[in-house]
PDB file of N, CA and C in Angstrom:
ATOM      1  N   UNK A   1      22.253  -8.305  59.279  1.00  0.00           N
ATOM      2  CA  UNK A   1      22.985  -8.544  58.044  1.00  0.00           C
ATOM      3  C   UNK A   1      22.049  -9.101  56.953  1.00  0.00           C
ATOM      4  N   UNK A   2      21.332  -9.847  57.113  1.00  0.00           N
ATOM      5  CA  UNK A   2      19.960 -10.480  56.380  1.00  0.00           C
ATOM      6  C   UNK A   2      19.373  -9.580  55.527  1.00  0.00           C
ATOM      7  N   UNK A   3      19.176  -8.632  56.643  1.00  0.00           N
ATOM      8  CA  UNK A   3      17.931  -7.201  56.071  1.00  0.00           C
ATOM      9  C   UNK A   3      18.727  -6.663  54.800  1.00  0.00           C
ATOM     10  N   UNK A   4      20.059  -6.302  55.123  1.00  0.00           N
ATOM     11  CA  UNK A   4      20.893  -5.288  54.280  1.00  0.00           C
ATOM     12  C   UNK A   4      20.840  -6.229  52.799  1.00  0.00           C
ATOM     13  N   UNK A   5      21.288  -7.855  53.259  1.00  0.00           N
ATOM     14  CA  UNK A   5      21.372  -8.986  51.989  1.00  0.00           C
ATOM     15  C   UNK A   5      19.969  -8.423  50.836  1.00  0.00           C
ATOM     16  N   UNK A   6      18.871  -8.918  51.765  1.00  0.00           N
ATOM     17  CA  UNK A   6      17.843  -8.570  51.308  1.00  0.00           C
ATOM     18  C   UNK A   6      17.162  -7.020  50.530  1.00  0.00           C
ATOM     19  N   UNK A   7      17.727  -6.200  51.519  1.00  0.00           N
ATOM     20  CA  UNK A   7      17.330  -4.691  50.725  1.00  0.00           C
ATOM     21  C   UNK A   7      18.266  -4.682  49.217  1.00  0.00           C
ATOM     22  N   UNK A   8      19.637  -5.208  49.479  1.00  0.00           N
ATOM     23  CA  UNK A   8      20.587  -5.003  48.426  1.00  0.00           C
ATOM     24  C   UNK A   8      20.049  -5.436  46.802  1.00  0.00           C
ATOM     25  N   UNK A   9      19.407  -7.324  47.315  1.00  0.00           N
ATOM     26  CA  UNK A   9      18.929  -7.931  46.397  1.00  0.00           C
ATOM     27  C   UNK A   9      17.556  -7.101  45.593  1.00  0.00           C
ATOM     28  N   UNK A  10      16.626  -6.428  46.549  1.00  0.00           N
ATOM     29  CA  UNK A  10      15.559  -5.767  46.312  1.00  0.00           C
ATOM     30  C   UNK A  10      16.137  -4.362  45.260  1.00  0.00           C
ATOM     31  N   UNK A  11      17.323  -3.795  45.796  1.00  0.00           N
ATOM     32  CA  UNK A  11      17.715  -2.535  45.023  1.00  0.00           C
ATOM     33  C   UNK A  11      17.863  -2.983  43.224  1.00  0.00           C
ATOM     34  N   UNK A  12      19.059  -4.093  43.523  1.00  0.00           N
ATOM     35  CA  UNK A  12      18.891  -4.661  42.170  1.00  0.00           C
ATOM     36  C   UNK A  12      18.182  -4.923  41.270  1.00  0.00           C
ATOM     37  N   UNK A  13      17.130  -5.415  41.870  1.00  0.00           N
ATOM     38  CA  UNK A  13      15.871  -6.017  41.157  1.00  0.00           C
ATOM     39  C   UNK A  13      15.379  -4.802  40.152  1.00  0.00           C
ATOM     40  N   UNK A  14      15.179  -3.620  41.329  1.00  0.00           N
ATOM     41  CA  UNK A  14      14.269  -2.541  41.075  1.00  0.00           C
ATOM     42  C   UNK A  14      15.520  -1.776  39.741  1.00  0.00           C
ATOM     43  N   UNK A  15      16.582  -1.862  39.734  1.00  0.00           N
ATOM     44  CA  UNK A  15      17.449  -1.063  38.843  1.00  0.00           C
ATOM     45  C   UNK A  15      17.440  -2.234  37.972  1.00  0.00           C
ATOM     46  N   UNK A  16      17.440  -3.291  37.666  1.00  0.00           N
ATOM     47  CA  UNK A  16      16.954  -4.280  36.491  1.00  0.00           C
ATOM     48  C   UNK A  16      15.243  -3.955  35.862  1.00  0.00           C
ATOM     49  N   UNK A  17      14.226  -3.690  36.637  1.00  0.00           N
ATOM     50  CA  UNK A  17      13.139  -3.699  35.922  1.00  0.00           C
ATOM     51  C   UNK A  17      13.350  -2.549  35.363  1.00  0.00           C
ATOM     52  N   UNK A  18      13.548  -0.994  35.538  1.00  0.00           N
ATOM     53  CA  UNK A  18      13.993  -0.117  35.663  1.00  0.00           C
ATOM     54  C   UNK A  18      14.606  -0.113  34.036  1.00  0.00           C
ATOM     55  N   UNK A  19      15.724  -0.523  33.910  1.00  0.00           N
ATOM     56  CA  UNK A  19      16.695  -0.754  33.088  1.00  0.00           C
ATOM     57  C   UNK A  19      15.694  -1.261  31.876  1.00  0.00           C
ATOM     58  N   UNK A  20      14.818  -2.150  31.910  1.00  0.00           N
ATOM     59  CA  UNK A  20      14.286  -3.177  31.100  1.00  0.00           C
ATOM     60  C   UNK A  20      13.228  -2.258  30.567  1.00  0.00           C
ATOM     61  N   UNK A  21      12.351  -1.459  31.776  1.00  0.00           N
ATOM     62  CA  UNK A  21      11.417  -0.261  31.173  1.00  0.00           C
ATOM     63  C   UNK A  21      11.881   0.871  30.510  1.00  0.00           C
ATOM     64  N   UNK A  22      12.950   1.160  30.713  1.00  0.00           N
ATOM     65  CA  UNK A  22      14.192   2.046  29.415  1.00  0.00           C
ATOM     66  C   UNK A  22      13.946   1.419  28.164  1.00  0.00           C
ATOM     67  N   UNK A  23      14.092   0.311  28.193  1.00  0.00           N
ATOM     68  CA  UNK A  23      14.459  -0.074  26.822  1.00  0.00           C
ATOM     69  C   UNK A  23      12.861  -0.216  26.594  1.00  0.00           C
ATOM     70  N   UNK A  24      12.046  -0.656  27.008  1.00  0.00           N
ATOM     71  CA  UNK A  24      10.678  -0.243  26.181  1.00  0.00           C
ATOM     72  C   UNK A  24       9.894   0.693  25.676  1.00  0.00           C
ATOM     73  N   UNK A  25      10.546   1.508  26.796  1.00  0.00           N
ATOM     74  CA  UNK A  25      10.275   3.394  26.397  1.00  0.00           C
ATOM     75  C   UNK A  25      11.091   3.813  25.054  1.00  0.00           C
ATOM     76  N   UNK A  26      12.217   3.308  24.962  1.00  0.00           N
ATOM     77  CA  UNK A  26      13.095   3.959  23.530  1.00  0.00           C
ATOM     78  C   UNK A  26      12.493   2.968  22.640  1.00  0.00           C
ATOM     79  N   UNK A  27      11.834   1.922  22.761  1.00  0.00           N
ATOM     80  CA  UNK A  27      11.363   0.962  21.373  1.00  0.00           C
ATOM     81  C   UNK A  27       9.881   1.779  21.076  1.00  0.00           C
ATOM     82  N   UNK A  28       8.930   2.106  21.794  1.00  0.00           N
ATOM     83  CA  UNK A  28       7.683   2.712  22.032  1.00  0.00           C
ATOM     84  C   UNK A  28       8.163   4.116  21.076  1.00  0.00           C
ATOM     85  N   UNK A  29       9.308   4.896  21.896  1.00  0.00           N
ATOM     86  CA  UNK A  29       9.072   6.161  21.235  1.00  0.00           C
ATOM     87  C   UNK A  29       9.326   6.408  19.337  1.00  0.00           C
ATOM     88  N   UNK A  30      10.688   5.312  19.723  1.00  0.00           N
ATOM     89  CA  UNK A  30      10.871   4.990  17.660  1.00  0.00           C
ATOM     90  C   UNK A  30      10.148   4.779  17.246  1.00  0.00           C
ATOM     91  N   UNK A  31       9.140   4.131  17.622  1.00  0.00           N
ATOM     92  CA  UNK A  31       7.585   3.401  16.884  1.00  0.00           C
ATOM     93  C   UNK A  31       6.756   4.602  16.533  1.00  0.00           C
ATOM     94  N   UNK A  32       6.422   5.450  17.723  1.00  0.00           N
ATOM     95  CA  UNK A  32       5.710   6.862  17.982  1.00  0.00           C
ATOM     96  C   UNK A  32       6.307   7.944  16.862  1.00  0.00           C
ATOM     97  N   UNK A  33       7.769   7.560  17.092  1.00  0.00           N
ATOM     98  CA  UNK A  33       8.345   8.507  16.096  1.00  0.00           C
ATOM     99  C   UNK A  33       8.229   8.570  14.390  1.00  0.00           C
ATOM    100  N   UNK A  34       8.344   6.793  14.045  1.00  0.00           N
ATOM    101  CA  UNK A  34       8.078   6.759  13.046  1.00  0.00           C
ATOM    102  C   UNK A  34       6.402   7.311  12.377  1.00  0.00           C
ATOM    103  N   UNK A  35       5.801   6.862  13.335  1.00  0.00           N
ATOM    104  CA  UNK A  35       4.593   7.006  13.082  1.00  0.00           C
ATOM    105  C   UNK A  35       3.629   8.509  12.658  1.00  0.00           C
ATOM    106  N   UNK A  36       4.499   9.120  13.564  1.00  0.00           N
ATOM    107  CA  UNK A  36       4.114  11.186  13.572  1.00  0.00           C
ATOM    108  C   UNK A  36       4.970  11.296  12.057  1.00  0.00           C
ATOM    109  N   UNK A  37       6.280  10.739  11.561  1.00  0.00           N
ATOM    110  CA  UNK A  37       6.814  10.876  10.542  1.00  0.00           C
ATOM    111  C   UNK A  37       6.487  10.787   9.305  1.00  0.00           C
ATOM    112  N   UNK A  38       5.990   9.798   9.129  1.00  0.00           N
ATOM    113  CA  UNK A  38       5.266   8.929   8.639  1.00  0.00           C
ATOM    114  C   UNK A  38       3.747  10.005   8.201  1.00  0.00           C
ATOM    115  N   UNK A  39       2.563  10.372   8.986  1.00  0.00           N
ATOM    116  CA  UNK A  39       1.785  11.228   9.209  1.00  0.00           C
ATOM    117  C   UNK A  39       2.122  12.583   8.561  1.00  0.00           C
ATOM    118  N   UNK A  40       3.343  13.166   8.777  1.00  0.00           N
ATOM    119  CA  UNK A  40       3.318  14.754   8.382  1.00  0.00           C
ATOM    120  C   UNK A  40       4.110  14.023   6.499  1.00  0.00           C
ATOM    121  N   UNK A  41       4.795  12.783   6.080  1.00  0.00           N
ATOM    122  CA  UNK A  41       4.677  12.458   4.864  1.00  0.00           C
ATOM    123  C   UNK A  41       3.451  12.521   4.254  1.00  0.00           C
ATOM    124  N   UNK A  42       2.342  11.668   4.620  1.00  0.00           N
ATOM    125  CA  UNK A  42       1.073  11.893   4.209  1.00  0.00           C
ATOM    126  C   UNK A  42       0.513  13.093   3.968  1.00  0.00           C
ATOM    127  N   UNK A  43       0.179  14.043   4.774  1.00  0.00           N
ATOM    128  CA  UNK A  43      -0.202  15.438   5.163  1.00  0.00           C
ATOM    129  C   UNK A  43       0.344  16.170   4.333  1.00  0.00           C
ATOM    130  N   UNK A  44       2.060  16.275   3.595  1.00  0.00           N
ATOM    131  CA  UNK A  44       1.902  16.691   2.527  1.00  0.00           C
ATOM    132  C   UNK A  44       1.931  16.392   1.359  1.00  0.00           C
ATOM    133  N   UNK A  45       1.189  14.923   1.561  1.00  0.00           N
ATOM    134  CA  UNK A  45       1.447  14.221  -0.092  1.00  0.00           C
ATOM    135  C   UNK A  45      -0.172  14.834  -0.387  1.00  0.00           C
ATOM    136  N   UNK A  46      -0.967  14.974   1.262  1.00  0.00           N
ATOM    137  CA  UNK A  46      -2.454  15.172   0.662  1.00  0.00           C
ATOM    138  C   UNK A  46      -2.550  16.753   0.137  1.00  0.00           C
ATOM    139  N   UNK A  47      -1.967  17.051   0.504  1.00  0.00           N
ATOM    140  CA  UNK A  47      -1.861  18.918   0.554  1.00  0.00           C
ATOM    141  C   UNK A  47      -1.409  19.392  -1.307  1.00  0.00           C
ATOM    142  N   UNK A  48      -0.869  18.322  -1.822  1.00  0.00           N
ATOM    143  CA  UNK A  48      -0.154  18.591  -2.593  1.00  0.00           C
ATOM    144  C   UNK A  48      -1.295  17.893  -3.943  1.00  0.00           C
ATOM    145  N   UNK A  49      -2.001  16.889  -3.289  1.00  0.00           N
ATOM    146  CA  UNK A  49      -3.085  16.317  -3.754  1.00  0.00           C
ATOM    147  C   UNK A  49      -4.372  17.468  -3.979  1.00  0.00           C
ATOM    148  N   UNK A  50      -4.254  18.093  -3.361  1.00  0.00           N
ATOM    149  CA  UNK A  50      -5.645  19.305  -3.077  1.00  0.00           C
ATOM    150  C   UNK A  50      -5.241  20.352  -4.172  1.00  0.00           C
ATOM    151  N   UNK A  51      -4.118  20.378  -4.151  1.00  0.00           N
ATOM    152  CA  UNK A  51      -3.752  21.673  -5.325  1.00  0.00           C
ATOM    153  C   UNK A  51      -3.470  21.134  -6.393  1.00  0.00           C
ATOM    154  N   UNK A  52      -3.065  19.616  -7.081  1.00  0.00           N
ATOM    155  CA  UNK A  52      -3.441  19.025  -8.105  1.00  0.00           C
ATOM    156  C   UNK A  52      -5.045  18.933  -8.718  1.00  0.00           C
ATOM    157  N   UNK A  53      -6.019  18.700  -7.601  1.00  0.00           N
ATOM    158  CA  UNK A  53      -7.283  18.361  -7.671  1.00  0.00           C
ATOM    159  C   UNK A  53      -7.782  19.882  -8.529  1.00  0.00           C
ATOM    160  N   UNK A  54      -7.512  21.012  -7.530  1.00  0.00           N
ATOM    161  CA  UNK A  54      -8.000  22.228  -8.376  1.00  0.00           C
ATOM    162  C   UNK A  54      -7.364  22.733  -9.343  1.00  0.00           C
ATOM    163  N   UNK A  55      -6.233  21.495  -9.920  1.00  0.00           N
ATOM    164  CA  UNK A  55      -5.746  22.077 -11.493  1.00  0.00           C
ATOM    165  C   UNK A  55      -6.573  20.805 -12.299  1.00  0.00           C
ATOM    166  N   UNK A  56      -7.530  20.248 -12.179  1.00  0.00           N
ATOM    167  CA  UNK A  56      -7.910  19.139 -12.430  1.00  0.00           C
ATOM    168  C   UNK A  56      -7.885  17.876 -12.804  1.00  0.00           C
ATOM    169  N   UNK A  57      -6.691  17.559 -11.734  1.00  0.00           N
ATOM    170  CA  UNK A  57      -6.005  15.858 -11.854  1.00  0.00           C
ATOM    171  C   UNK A  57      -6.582  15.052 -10.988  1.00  0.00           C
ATOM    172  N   UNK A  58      -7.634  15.353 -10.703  1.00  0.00           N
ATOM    173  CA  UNK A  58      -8.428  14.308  -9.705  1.00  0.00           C
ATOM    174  C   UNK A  58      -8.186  13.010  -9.829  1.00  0.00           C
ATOM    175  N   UNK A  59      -8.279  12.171 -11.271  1.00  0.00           N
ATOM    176  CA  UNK A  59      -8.169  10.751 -11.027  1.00  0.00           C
ATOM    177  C   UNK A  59      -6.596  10.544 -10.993  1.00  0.00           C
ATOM    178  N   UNK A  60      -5.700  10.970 -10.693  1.00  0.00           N
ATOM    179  CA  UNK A  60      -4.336  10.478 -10.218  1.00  0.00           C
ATOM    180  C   UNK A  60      -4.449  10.637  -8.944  1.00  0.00           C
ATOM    181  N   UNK A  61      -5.372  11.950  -8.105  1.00  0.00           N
ATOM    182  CA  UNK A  61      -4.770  12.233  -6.815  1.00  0.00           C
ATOM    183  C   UNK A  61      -5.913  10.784  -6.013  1.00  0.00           C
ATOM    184  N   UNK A  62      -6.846  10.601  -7.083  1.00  0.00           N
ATOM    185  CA  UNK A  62      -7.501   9.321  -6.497  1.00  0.00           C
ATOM    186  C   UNK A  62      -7.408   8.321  -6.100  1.00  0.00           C
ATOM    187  N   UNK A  63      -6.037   8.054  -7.431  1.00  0.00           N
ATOM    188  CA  UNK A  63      -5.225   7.060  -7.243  1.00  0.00           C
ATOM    189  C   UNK A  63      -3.876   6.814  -5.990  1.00  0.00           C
ATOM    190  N   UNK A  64      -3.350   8.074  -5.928  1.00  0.00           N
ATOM    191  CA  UNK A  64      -3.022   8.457  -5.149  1.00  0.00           C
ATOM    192  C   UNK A  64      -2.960   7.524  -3.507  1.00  0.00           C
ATOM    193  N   UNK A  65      -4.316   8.701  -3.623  1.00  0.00           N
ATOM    194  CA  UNK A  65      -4.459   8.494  -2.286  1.00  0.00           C
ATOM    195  C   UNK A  65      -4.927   7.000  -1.784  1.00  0.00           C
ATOM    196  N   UNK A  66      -5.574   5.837  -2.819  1.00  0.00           N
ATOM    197  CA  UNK A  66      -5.868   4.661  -2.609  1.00  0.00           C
ATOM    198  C   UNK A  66      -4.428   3.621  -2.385  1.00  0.00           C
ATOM    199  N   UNK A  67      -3.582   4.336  -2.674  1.00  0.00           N
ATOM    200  CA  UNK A  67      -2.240   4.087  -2.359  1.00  0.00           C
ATOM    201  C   UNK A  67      -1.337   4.361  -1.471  1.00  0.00           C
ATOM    202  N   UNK A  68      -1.891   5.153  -0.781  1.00  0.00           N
ATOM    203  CA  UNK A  68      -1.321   5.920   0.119  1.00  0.00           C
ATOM    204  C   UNK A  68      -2.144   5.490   1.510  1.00  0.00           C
ATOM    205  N   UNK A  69      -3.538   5.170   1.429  1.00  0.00           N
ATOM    206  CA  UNK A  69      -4.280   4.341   2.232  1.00  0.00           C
ATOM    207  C   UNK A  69      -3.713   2.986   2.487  1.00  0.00           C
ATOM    208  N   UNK A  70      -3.840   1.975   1.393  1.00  0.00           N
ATOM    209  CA  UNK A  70      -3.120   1.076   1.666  1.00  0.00           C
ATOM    210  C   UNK A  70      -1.728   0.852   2.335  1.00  0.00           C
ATOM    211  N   UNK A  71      -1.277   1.337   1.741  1.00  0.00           N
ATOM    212  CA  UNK A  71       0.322   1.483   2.401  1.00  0.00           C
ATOM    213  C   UNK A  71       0.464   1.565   3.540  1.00  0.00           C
ATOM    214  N   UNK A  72      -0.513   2.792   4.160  1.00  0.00           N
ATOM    215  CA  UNK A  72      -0.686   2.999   5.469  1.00  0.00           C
ATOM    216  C   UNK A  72      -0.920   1.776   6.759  1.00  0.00           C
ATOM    217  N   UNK A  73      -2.525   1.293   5.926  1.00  0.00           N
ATOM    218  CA  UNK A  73      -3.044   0.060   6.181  1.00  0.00           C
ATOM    219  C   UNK A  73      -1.526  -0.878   6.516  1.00  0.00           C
ATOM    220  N   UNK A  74      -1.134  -1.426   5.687  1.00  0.00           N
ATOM    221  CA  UNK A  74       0.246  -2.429   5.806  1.00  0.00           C
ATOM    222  C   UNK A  74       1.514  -1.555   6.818  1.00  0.00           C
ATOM    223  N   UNK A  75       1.393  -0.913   6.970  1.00  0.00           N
ATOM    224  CA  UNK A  75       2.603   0.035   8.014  1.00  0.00           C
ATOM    225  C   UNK A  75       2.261  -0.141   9.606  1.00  0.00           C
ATOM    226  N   UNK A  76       0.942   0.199   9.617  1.00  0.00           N
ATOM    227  CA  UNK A  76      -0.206   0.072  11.128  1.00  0.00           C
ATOM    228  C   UNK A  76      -0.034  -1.468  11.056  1.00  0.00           C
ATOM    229  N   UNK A  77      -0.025  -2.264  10.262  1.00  0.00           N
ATOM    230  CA  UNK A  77      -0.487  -3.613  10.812  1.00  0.00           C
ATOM    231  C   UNK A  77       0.699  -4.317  11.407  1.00  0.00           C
ATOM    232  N   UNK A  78       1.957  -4.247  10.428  1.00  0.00           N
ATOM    233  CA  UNK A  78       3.286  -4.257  10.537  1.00  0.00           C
ATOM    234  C   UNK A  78       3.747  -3.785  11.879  1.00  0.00           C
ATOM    235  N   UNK A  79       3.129  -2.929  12.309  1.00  0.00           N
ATOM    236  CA  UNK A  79       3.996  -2.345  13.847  1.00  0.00           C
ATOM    237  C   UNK A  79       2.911  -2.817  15.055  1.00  0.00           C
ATOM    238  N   UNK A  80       1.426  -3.499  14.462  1.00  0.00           N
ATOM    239  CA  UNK A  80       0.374  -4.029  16.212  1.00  0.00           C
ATOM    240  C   UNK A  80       1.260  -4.677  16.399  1.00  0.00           C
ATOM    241  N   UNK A  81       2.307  -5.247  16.405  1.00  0.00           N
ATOM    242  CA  UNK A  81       2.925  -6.430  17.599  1.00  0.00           C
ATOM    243  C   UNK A  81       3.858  -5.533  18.532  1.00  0.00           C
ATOM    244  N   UNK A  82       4.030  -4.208  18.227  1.00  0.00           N
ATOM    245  CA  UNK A  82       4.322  -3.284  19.101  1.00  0.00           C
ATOM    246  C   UNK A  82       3.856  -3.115  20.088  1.00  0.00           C
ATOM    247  N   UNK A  83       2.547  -2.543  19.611  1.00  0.00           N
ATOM    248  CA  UNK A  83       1.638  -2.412  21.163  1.00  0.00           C
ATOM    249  C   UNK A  83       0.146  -3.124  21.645  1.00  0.00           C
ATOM    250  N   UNK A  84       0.686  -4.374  20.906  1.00  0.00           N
ATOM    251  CA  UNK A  84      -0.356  -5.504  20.964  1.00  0.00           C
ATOM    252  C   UNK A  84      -0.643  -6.139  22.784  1.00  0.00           C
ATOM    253  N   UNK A  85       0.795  -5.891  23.181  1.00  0.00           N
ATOM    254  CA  UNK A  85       0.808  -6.223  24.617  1.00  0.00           C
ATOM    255  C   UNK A  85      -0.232  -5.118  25.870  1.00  0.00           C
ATOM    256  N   UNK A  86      -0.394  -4.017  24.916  1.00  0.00           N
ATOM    257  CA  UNK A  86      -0.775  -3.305  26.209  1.00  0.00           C
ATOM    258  C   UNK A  86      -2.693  -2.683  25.733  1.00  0.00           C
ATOM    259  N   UNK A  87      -3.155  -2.583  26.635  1.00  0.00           N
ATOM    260  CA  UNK A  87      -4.503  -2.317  26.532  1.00  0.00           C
ATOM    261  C   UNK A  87      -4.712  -1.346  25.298  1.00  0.00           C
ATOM    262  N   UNK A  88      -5.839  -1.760  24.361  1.00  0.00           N
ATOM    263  CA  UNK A  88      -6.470  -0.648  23.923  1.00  0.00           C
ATOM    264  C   UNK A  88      -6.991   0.490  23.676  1.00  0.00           C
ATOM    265  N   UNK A  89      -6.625   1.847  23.656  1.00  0.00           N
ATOM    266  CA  UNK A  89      -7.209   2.935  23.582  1.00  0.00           C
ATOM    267  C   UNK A  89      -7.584   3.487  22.547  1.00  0.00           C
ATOM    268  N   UNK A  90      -8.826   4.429  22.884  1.00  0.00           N
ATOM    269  CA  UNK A  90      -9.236   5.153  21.822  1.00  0.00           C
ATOM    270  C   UNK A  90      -7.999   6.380  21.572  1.00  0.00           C
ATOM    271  N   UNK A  91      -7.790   6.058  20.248  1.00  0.00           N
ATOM    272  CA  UNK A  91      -6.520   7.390  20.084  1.00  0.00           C
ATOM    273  C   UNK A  91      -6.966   8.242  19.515  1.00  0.00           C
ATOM    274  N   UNK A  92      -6.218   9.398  20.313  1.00  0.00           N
ATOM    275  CA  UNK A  92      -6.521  10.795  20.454  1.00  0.00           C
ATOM    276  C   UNK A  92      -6.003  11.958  18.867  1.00  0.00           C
ATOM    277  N   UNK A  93      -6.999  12.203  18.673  1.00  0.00           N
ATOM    278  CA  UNK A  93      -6.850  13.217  16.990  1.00  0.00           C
ATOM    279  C   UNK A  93      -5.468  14.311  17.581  1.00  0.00           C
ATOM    280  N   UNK A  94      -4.514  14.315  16.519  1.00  0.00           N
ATOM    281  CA  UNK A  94      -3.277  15.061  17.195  1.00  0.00           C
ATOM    282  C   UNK A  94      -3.579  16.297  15.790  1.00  0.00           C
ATOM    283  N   UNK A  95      -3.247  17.202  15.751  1.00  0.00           N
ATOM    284  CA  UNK A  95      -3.337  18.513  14.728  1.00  0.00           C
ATOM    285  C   UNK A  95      -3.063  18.388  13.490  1.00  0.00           C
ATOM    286  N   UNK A  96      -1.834  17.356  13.038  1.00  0.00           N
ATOM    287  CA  UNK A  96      -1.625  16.596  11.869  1.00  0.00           C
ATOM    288  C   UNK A  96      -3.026  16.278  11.491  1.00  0.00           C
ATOM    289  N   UNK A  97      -3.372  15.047  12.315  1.00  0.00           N
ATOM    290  CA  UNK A  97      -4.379  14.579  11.718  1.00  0.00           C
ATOM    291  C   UNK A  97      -5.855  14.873  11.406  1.00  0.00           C
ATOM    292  N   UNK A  98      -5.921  15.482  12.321  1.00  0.00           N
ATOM    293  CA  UNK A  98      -7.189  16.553  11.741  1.00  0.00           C
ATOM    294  C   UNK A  98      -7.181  16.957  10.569  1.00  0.00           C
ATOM    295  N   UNK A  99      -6.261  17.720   9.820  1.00  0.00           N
ATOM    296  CA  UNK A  99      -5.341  18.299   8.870  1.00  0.00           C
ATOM    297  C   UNK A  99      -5.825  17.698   7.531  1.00  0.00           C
ATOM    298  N   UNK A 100      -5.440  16.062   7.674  1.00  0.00           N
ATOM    299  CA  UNK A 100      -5.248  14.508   7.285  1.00  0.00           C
ATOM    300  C   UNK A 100      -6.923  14.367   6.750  1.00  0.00           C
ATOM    301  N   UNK A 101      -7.441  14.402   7.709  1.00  0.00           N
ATOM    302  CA  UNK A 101      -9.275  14.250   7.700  1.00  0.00           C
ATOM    303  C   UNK A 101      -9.586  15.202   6.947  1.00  0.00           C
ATOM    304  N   UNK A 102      -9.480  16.418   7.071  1.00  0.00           N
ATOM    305  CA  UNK A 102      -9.666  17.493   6.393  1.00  0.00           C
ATOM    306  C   UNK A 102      -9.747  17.869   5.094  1.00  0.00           C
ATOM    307  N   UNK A 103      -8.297  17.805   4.628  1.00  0.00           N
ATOM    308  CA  UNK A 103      -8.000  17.558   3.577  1.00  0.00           C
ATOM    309  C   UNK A 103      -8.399  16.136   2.624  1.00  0.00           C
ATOM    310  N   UNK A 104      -8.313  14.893   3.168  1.00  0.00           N
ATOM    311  CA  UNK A 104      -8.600  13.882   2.496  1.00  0.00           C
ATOM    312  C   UNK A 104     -10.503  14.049   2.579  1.00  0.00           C
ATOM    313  N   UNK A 105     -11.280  14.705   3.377  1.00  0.00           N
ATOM    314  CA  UNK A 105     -12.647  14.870   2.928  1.00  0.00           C
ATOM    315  C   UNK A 105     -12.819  15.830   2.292  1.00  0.00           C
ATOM    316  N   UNK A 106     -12.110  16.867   1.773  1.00  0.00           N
ATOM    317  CA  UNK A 106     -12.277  17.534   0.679  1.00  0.00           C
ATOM    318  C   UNK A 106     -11.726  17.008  -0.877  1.00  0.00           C
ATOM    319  N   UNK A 107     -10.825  15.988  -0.602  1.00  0.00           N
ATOM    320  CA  UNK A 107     -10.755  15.023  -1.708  1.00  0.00           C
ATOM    321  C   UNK A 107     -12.210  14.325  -2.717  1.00  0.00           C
ATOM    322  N   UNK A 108     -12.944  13.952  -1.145  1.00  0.00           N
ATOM    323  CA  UNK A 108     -13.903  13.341  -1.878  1.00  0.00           C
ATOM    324  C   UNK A 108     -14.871  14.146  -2.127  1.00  0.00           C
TER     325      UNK A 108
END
């Protein structure tokens, strides 16, 4: 009867951590989500910047984009307490952002 007490208490446990790693996975992915969102905004504010540039509005899209940096800057910093808890990685260039690089080094 002990064992069963014991396995029962153990089942629980495991459907509580369980439960608790749900909810970090749906806070992680909103974060993720905002963030890709966020990214394809940029991507075509720069896109839209590139075809201003070759009608020759360069110093707005300059401005622009020093605004659009910052902002960024304050958005990323705003969300490290997200994933401040978990190890560091080098993050991986997703097709957006290549895009992002691309375009913003043909800016300059």
């Amino acid at each position: 009867k002990k064992i069963l007490v014991d396995l029962l208490k153990k089942i629980q446990d495991e459907e509580a951590e369980h439960i608790r790693l749900e909810e970090e996975l749906k806070k992680l992915s909103e974060a993720l989500e905002m963030y890709e969102h966020q990214y394809e905004i940029v991507l075509g504010d720069l896109k839209l910047m590139e075809r201003r540039r070759s009608n020759g509005t360069t110093t707005r899209c300059s401005e622009v984009t020093n605004a659009i940096a910052v902002e960024a800057a304050e958005n990323l910093s705003a969300r490290a307490h997200i994933t401040s808890r978990f190890t560091r990685r080098i993050p991986k260039v997703s097709q957006v952002q290549r895009e992002i690089i691309t375009l913003e080094s043909k800016l300059r």
